[in-house]
N, C-alpha and C. Protein backbone atom coordinates (compact mmCIF):
# COMPACT_ATOMS: atom_id res chain seq x y z
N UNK A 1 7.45 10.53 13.82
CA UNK A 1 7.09 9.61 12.76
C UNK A 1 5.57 9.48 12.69
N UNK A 2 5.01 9.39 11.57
CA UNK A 2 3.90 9.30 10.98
C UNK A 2 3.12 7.62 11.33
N UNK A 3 1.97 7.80 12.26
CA UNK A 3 1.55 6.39 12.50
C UNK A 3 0.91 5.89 11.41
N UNK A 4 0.22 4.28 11.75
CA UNK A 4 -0.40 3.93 11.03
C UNK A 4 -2.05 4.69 11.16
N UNK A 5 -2.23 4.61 11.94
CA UNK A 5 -3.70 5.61 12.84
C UNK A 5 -3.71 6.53 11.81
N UNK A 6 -2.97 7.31 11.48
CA UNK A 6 -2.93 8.92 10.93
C UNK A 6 -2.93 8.66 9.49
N UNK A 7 -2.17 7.95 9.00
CA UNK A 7 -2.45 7.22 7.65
C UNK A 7 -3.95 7.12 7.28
N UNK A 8 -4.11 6.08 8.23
CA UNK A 8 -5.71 5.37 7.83
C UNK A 8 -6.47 6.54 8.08
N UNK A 9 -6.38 7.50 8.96
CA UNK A 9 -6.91 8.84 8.66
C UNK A 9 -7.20 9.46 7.33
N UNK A 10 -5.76 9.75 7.28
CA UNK A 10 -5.39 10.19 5.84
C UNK A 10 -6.09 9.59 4.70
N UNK A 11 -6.12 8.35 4.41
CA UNK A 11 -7.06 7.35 3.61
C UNK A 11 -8.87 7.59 3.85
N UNK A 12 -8.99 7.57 4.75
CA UNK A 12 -10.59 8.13 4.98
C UNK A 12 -10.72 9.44 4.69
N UNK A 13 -9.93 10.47 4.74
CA UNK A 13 -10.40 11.62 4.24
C UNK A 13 -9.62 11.40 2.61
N UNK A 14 -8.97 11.19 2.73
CA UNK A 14 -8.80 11.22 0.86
C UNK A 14 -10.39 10.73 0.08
N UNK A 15 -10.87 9.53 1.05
CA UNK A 15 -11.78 8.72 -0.15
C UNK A 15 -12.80 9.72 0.66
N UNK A 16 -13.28 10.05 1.45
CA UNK A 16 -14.19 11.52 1.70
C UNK A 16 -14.81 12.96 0.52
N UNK A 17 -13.49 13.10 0.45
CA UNK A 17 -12.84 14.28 -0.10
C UNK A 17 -13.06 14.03 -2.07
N UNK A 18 -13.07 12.83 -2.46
CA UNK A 18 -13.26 12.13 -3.75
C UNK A 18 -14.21 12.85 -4.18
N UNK A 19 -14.31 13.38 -5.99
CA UNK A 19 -15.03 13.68 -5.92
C UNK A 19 -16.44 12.74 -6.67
N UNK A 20 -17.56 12.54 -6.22
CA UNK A 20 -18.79 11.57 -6.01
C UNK A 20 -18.50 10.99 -7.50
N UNK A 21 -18.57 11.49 -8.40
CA UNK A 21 -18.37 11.31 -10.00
C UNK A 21 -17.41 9.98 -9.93
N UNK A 22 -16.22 9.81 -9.56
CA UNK A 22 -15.12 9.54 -9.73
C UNK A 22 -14.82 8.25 -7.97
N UNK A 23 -15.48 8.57 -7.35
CA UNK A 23 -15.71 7.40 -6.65
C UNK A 23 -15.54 6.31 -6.48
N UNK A 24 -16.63 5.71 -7.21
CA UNK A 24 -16.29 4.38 -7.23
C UNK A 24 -15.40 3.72 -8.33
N UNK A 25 -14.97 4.54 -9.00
CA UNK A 25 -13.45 4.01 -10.21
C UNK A 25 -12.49 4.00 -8.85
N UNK A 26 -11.70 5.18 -8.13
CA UNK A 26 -11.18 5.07 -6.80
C UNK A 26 -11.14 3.70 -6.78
N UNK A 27 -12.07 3.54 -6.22
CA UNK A 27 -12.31 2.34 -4.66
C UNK A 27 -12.34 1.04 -5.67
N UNK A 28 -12.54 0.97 -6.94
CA UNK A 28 -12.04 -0.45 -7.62
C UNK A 28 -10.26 -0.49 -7.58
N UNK A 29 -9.93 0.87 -8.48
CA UNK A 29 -8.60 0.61 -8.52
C UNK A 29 -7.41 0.73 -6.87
N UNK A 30 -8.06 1.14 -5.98
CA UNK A 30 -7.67 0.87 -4.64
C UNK A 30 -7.88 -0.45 -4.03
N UNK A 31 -8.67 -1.03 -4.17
CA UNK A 31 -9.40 -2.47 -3.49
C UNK A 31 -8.00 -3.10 -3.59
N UNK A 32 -7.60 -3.79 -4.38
CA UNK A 32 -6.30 -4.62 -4.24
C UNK A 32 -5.03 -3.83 -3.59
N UNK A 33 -4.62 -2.51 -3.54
CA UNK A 33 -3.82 -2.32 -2.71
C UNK A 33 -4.14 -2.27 -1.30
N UNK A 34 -5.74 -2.27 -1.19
CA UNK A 34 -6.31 -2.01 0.60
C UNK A 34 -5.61 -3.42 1.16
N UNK A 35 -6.47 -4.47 -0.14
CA UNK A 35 -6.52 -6.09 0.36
C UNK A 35 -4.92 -6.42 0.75
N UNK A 36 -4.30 -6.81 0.01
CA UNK A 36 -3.14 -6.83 -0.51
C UNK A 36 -2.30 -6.31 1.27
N UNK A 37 -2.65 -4.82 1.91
CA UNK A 37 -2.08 -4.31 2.73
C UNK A 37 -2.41 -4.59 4.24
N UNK A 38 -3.98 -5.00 4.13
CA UNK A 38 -4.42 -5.29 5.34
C UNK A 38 -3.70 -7.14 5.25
N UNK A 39 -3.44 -7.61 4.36
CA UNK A 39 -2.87 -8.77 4.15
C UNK A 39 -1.44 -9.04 4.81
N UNK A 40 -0.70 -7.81 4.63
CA UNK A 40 0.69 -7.85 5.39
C UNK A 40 0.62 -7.36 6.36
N UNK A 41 -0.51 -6.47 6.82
CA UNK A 41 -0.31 -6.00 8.21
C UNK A 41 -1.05 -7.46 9.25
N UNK A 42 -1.39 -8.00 9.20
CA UNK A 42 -1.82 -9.51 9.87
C UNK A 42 -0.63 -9.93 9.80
N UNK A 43 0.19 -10.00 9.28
CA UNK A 43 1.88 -10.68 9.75
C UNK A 43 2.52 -10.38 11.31
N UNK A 44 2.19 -12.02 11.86
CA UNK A 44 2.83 -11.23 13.32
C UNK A 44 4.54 -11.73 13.37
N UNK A 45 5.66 -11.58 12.64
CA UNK A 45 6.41 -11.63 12.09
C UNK A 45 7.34 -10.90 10.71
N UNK A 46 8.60 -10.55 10.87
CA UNK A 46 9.06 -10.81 9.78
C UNK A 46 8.81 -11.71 8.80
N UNK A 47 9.35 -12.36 9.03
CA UNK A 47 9.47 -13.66 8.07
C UNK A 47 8.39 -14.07 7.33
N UNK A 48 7.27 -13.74 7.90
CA UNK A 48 5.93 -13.88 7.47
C UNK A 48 5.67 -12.96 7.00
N UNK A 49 5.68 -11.99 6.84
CA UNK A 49 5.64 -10.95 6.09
C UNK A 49 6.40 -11.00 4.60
N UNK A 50 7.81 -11.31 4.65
CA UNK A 50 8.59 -11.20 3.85
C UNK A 50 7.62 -12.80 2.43
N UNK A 51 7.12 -14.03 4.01
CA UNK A 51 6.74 -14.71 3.09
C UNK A 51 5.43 -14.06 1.98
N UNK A 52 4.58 -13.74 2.55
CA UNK A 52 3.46 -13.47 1.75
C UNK A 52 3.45 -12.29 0.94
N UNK A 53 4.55 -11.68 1.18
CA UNK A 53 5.02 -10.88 -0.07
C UNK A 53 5.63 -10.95 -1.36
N UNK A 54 6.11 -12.06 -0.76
CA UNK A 54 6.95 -13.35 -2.09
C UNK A 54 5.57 -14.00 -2.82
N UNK A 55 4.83 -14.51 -1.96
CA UNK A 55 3.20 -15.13 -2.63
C UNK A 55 2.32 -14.10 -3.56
N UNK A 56 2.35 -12.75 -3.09
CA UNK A 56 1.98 -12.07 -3.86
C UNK A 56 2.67 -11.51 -4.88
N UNK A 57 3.67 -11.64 -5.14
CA UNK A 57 4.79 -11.30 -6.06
C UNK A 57 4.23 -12.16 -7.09
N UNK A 58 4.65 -13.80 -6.89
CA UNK A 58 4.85 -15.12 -7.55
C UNK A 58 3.31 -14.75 -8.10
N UNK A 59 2.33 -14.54 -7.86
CA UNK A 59 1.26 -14.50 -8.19
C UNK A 59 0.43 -13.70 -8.77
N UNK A 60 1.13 -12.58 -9.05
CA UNK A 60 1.34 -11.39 -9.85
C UNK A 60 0.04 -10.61 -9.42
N UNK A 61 -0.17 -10.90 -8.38
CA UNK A 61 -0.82 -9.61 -7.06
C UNK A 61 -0.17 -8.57 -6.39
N UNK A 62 1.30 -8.76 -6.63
CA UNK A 62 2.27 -7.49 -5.81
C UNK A 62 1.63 -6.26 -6.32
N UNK A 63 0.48 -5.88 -5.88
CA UNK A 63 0.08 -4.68 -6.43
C UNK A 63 0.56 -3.47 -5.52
N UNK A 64 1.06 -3.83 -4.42
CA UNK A 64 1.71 -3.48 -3.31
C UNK A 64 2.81 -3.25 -3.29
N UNK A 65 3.62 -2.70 -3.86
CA UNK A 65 5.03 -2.31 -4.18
C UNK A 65 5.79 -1.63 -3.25
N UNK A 66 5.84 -2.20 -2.48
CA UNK A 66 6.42 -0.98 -0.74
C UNK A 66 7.89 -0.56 -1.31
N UNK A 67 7.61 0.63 -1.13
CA UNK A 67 9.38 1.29 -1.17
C UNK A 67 9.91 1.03 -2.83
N UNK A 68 8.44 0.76 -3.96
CA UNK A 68 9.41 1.08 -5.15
C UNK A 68 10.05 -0.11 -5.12
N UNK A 69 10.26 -1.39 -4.59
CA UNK A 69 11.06 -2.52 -4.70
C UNK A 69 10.30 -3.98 -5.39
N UNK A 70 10.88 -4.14 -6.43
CA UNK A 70 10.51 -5.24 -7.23
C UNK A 70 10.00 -6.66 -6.63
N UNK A 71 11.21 -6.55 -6.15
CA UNK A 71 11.50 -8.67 -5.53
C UNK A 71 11.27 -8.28 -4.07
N UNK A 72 11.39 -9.60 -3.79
CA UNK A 72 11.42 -10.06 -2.51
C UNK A 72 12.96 -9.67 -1.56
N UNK A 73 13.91 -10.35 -2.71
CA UNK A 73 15.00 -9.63 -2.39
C UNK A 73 15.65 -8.42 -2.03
N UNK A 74 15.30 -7.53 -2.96
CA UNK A 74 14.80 -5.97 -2.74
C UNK A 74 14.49 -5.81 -1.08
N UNK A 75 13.59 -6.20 -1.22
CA UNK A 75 12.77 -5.60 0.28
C UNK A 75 13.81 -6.00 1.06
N UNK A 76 13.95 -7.15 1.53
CA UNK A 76 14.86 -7.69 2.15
C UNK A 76 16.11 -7.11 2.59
N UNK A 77 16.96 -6.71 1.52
CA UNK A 77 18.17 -5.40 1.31
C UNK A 77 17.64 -4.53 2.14
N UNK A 78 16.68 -3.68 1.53
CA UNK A 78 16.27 -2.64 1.78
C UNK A 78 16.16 -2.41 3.95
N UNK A 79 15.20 -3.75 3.84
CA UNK A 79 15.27 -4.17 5.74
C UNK A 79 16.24 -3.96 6.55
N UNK A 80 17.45 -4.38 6.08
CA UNK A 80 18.60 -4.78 6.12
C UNK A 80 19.27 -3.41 6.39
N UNK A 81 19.79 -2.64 5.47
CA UNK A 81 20.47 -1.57 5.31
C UNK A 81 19.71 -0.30 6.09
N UNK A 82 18.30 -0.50 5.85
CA UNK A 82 17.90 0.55 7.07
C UNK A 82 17.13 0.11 8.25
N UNK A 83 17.90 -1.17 8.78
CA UNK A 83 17.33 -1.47 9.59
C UNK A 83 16.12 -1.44 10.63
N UNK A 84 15.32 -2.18 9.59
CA UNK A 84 13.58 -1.51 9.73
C UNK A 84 13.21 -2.54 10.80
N UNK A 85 11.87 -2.06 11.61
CA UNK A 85 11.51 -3.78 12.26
C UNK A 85 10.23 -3.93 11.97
N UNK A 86 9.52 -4.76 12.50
CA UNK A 86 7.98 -4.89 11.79
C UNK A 86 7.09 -4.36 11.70
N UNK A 87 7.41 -3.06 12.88
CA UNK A 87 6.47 -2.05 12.84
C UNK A 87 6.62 -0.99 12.33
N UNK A 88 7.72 -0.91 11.98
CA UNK A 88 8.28 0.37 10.80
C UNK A 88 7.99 -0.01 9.37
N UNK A 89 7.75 -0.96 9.06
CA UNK A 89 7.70 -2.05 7.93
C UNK A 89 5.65 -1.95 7.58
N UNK A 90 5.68 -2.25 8.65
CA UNK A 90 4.05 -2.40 8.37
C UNK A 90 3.51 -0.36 8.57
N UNK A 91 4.24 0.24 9.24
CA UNK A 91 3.77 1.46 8.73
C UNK A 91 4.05 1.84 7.45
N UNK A 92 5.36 1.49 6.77
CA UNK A 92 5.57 1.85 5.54
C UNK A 92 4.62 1.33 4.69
N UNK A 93 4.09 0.46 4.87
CA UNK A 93 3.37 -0.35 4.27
C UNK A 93 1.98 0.35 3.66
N UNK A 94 1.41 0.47 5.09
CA UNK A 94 0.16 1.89 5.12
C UNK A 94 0.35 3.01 4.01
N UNK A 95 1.99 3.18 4.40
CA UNK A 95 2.20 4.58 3.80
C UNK A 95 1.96 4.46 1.90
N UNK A 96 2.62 3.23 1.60
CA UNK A 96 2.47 2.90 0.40
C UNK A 96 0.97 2.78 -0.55
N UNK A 97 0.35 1.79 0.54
CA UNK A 97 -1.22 1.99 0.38
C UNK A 97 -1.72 3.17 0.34
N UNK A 98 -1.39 4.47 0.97
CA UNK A 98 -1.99 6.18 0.95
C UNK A 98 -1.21 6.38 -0.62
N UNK A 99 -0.09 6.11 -0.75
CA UNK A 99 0.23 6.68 -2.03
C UNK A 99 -0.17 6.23 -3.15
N UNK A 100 -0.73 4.80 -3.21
CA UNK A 100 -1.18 4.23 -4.30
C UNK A 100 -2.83 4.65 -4.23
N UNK A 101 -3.46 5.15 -2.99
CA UNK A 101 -4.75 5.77 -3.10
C UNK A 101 -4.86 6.69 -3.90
N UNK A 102 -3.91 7.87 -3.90
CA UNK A 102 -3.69 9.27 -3.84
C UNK A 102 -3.57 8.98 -5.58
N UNK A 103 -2.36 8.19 -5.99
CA UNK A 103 -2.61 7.83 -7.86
C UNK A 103 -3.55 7.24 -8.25
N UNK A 104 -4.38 6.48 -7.57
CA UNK A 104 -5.70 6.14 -8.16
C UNK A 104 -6.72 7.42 -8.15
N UNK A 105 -6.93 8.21 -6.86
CA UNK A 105 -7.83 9.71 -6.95
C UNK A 105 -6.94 9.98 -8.36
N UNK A 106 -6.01 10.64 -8.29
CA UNK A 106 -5.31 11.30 -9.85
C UNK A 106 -5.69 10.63 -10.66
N UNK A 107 -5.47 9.47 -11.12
CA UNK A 107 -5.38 8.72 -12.43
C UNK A 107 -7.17 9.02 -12.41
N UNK A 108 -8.57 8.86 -11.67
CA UNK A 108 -9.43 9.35 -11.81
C UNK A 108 -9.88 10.77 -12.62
N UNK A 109 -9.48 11.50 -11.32
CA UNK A 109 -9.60 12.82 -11.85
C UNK A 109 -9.28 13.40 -13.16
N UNK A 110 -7.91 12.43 -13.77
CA UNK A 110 -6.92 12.89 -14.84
C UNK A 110 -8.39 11.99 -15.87
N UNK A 111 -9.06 11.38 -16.07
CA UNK A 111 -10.08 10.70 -16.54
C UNK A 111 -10.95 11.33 -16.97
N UNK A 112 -11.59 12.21 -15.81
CA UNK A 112 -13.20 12.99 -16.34
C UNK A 112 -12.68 14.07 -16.85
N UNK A 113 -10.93 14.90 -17.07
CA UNK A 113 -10.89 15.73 -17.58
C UNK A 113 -11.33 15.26 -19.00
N UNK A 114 -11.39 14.20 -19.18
CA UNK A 114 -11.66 14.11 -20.96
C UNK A 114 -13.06 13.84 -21.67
């Protein structure tokens, strides 16, 4: 399994690798999924986690969409059925943050083609 370490790797060479042009569009439209992620990984709990994911939901900051899941509920299921624990949870978490990096580089790049 893929750590969080290797992720945040992954994330430093993605925004490395950026190309200079296109940069700092990146790192605006990333900023709220960084915040947002370093936000749930400070959860020393479930429950706390699950809460401030609900806060960012209600508050229409869920810019953080782990696993494609809407609600709070969602996630929850989701916990549930593949019986995740907090540290599988908070890596997914990471993982989500690399993928929402990776569409912000694209949605960039897809930009200066025009």
């Amino acid at each position: 399994m893929t750590t969080i370490k290797e992720i945040n790797e992954e994330i430093q060479r993605l925004l490395r690798e950026t190309d200079e042009d296109a940069i700092e569009e990146v790192k605006e439209k990333y900023e709220p999924f960084e915040k947002n992620m370093n936000s749930l990984l400070e959860c020393e709990d479930l429950e706390t986690y699950l809460e401030k994911y609900e806060q960012m939901h209600q508050e229409d900051e869920a810019v953080l969409k782990c696993f494609n899941l809407d609600t709070t509920e969602e996630l929850k299921t989701y916990i549930e059925e593949k019986e995740i624990d907090l540290d599988a949870l908070k890596t997914e978490t990471v993982y989500a943050s690399c993928e929402a990096l990776k569409f912000a580089i694209y949605d960039s790049e897809e930009d200066d083609d025009y």
